[in-house]
Protein backbone atom coordinates (compact mmCIF):
# COMPACT_ATOMS: atom_id res chain seq x y z
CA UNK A 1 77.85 -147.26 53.81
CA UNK A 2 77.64 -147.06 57.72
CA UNK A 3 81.23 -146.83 57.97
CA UNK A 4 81.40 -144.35 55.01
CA UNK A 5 78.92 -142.01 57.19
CA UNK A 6 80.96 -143.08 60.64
CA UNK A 7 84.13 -141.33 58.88
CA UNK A 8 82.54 -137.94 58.81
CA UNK A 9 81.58 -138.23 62.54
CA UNK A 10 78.09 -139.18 62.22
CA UNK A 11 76.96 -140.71 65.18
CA UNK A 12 73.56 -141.81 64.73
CA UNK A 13 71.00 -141.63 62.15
CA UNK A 14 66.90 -141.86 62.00
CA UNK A 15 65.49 -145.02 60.71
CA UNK A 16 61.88 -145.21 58.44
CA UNK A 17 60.69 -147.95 57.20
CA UNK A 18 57.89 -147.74 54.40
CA UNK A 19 55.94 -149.79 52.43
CA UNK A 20 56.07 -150.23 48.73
CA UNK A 21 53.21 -147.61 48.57
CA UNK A 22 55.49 -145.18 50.93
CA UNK A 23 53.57 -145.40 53.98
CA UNK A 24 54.97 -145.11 56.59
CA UNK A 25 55.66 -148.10 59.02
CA UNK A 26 58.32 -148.00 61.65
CA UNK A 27 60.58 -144.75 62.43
CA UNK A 28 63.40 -145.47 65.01
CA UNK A 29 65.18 -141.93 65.73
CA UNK A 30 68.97 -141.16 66.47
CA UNK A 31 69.54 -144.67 65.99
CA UNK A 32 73.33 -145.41 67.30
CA UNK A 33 75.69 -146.44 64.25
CA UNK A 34 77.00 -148.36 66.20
CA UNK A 35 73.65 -150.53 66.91
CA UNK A 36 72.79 -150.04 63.23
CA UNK A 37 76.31 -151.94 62.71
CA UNK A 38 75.22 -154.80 64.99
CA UNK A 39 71.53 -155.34 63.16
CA UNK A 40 71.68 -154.30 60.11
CA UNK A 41 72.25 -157.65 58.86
CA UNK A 42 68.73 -158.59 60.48
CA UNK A 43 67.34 -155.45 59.34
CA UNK A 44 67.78 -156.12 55.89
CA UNK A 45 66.69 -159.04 55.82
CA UNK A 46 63.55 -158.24 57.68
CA UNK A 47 62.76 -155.24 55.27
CA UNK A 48 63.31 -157.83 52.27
CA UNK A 49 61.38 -160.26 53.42
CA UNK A 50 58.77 -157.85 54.10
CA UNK A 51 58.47 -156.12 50.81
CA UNK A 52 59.48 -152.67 52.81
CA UNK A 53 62.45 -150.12 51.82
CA UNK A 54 65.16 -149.03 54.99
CA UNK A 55 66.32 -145.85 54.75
CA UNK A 56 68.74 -143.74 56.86
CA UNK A 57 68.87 -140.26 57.44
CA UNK A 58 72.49 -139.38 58.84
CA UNK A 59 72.78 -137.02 62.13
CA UNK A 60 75.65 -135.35 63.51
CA UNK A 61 78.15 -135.25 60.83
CA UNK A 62 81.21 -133.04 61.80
CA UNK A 63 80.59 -131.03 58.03
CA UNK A 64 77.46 -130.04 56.31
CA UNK A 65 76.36 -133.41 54.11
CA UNK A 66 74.95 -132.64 50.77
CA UNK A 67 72.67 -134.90 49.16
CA UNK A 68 72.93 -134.86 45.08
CA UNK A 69 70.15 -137.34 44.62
CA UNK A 70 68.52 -138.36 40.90
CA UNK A 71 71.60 -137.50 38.98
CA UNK A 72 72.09 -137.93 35.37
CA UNK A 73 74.88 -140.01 34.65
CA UNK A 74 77.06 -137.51 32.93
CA UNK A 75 77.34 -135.67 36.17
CA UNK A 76 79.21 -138.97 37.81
CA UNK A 77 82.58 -138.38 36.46
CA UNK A 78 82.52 -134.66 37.81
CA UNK A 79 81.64 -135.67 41.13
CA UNK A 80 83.63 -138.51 41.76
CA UNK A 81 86.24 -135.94 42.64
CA UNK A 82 84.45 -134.26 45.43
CA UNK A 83 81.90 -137.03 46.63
CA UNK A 84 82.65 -139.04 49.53
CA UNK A 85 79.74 -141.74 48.21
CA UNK A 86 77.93 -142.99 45.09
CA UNK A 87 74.94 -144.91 45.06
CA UNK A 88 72.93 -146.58 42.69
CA UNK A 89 68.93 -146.43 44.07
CA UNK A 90 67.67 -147.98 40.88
CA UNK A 91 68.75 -148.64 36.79
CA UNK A 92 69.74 -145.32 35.35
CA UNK A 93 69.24 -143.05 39.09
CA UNK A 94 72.57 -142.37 40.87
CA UNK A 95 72.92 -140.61 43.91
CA UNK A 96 76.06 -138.61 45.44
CA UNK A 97 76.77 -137.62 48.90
CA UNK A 98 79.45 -134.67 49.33
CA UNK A 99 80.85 -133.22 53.05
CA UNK A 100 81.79 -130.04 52.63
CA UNK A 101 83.46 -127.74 55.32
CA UNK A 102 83.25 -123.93 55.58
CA UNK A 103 79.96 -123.75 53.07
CA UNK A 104 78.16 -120.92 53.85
CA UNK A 105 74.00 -120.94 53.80
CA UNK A 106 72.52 -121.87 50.45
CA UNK A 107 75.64 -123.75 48.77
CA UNK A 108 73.37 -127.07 49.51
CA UNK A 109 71.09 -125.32 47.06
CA UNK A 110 73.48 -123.95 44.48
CA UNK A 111 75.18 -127.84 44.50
CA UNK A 112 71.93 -129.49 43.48
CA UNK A 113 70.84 -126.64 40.81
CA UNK A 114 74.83 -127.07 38.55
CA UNK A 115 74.11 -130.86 38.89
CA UNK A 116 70.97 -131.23 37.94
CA UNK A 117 70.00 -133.12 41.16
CA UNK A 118 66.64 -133.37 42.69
CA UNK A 119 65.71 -129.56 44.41
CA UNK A 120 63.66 -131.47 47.00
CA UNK A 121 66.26 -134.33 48.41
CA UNK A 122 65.38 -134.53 51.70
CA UNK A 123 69.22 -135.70 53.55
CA UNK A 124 67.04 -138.99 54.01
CA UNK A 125 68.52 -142.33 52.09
CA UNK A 126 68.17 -145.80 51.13
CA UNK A 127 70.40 -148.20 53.24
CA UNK A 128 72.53 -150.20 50.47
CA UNK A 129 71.82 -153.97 50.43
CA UNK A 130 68.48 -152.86 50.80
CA UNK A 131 65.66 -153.29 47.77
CA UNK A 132 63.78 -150.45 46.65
CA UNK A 133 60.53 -151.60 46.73
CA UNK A 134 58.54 -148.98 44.69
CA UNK A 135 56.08 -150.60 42.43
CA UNK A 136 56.93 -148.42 39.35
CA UNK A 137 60.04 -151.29 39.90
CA UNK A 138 57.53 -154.69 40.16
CA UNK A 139 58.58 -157.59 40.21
CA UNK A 140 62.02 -157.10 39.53
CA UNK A 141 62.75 -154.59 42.32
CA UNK A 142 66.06 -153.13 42.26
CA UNK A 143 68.83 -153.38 45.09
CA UNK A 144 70.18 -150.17 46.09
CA UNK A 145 74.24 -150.16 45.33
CA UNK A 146 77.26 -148.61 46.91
CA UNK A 147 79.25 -147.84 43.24
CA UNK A 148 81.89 -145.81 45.14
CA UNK A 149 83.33 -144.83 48.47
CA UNK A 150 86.04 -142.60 49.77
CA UNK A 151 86.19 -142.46 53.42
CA UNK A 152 86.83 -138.65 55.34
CA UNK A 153 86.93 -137.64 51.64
CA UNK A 154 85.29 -133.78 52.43
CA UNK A 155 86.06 -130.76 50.35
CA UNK A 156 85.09 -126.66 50.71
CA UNK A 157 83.05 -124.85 49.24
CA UNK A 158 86.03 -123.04 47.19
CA UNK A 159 87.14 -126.59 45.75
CA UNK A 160 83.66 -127.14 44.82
CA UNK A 161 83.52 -123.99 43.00
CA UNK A 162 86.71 -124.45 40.92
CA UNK A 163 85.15 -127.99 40.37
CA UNK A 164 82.41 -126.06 38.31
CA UNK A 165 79.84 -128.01 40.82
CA UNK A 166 78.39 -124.74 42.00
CA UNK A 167 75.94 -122.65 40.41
CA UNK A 168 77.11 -119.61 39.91
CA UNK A 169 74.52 -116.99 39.45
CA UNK A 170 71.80 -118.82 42.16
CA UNK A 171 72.99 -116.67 45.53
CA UNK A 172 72.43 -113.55 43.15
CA UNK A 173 68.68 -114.90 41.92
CA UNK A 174 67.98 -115.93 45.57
CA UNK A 175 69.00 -112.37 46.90
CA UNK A 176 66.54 -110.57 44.77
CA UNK A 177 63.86 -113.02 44.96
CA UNK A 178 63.82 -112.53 49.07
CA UNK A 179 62.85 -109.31 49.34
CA UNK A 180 59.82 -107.85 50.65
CA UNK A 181 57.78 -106.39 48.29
CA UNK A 182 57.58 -103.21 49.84
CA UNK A 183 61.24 -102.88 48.99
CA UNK A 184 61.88 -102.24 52.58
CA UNK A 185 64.05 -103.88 55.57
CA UNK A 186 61.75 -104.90 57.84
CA UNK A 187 63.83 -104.94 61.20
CA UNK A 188 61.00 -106.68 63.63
CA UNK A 189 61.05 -110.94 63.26
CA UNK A 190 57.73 -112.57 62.63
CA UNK A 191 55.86 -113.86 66.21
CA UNK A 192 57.37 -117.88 66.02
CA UNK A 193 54.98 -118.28 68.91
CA UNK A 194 51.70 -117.19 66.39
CA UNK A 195 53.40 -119.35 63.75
CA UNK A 196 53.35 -122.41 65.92
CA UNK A 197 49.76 -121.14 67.16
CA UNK A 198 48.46 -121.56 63.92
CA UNK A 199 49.60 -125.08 62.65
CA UNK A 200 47.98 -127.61 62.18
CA UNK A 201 48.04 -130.40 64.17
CA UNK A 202 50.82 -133.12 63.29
CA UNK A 203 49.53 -136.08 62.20
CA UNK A 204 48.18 -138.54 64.27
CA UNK A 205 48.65 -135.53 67.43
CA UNK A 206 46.93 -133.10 68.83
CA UNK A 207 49.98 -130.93 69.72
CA UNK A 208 50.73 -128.59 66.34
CA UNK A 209 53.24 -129.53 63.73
CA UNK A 210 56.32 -127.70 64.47
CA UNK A 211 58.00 -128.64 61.20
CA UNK A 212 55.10 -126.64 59.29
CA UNK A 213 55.44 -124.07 62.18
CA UNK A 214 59.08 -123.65 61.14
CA UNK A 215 58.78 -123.23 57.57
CA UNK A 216 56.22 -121.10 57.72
CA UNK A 217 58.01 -118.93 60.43
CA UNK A 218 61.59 -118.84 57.92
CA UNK A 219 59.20 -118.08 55.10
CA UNK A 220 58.05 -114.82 56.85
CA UNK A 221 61.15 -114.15 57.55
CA UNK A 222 63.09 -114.13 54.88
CA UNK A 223 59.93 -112.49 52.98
CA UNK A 224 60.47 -109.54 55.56
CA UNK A 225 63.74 -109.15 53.97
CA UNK A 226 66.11 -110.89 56.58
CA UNK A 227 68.68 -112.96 55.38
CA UNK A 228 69.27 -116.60 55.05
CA UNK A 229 71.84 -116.85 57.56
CA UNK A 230 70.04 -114.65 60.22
CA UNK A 231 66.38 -117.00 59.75
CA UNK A 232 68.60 -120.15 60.07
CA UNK A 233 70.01 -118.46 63.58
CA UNK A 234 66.88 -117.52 64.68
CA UNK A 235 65.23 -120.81 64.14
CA UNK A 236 67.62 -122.37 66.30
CA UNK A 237 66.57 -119.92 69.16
CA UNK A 238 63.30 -120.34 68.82
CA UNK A 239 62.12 -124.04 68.00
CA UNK A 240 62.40 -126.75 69.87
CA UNK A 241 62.96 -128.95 66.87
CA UNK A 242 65.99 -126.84 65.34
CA UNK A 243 67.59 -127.14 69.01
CA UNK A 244 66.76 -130.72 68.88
CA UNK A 245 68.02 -131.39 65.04
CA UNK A 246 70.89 -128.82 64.61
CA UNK A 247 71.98 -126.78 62.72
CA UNK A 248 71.56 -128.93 59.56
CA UNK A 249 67.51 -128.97 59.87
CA UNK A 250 67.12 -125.41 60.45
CA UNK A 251 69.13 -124.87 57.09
CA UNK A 252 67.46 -127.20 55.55
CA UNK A 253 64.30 -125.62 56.44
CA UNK A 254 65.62 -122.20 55.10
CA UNK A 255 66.45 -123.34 51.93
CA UNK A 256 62.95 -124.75 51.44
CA UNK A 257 61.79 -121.73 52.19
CA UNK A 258 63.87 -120.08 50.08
CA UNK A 259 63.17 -121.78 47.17
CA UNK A 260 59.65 -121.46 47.56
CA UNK A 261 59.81 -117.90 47.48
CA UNK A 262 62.13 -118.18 44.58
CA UNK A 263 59.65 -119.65 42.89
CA UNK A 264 56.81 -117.55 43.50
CA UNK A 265 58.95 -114.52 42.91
CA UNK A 266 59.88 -116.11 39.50
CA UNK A 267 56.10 -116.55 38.91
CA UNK A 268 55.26 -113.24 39.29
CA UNK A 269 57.61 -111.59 37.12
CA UNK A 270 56.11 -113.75 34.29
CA UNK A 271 53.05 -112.10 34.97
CA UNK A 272 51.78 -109.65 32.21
């Protein structure tokens, strides 16, 4: 799996460890691969012994990574031809990884609504050789599986497409559900220094949680009419944690955005 990660250019990755409630126990960030090579042996036992789940979130891939997590199986087949991993996280739940070069702002989203994958994946995953220790699972907790793996395997977004992996109408429903409802462009940005003024307070800190400062900030944004593409640019100009993370968190946090106002948008058109 590490070297499966290592061939897209990922260099490091963050490390949580949780409990089988999913608390929270350990988080190691930008872990080395490298390192992670030397101990994950140790690691997994540790974690096994302990009754806690290891899971990986990948930084610094060369391409955007796409997470296709809780996939129905029929989906499989399709993807094996543009995946560059398969996992099994449990009986019956599969999960696909995909690079994919020259994708423009929301294909992540389009990708997981044609497969049917989880909405909310997170880009976070469990380590394979490690047990998922949920207790839905007890006592026979399952061991998370590498099924398949094709290393530098990465596709665009155009082979996707003709793969029939992309949902086609989704950039047309996201367009119209981003706009203000004033039906005008709104040309000023939202303050990000009021956004991160108001936060709350990340746990355990009395400093303010800049991930909630950021989504709410890209919300605004993109509810003011600007595009996802120009939020995802001006997050990285303005937080310290898109600088830090990349360009992959700051999309990441546009798309949740985005889908949240998707959603309400949707809501309120089924209003009578």
């Amino acid at each position: 799996m590490l070297d499966l990660f290592a061939s897209l250019d990922v260099g490091a990755g963050d490390l949580t460890i949780t409990d089988v409630d999913g608390h929270k126990r350990e988080f190691h960030r930008a872990v080395s691969l490298a390192r992670l090579r030397q101990g994950i042996a140790h690691l997994l036992d540790v974690t096994i012994e302990r009754r806690q789940n290891l899971i990986l979130r990948p930084r610094g891939a060369a391409v955007e990574l796409v997470q296709l997590d809780d996939l129905p199986g029929a989906m499989l087949a399709r993807l094996g031809a543009a995946a560059f991993m398969i996992l099994a996280t449990s009986p019956g739940n599969h999960q696909a990884w995909i690079g994919v070069t020259e994708g423009p702002i929301g294909l992540a989203r389009r990708l997981r609504h044609a497969s049917g994958a989880d909405p909310s994946a997170s880009g976070a995953t469990r380590v394979a050789g490690s047990i998922n220790f949920k207790g839905k699972y007890a006592p026979d907790f399952p061991t998370v599986r590498l099924l398949e793996g094709r290393p530098h395997r990465t596709v665009t977004a155009a082979e996707v497409e003709a793969l029939g992996l992309v949902a086609g109408e989704e950039a047309t429903a996201l367009r119209h559900s981003i706009r203000p409802a004033s039906g005008r462009h709104v040309q000023a940005w939202p303050s990000y220094e009021r956004c991160l003024q108001n936060a709350p307070c990340a746990r355990g800190s009395d400093r303010p949680d800049v991930s909630r400062a950021d989504f709410t900030f890209c919300l605004l944004a993109m509810d003011w009419g600007w595009s996802m593409a120009a939020t995802s640019q001006r997050l990285m100009e303005k937080s310290s944690k898109a600088h830090e993370n990349g360009p992959a968190y700051a999309r990441r946090t546009v798309e949740h955005a985005a889908a949240v106002l998707s959603r309400r948008s949707t809501a309120e058109n089924k209003l009578p």
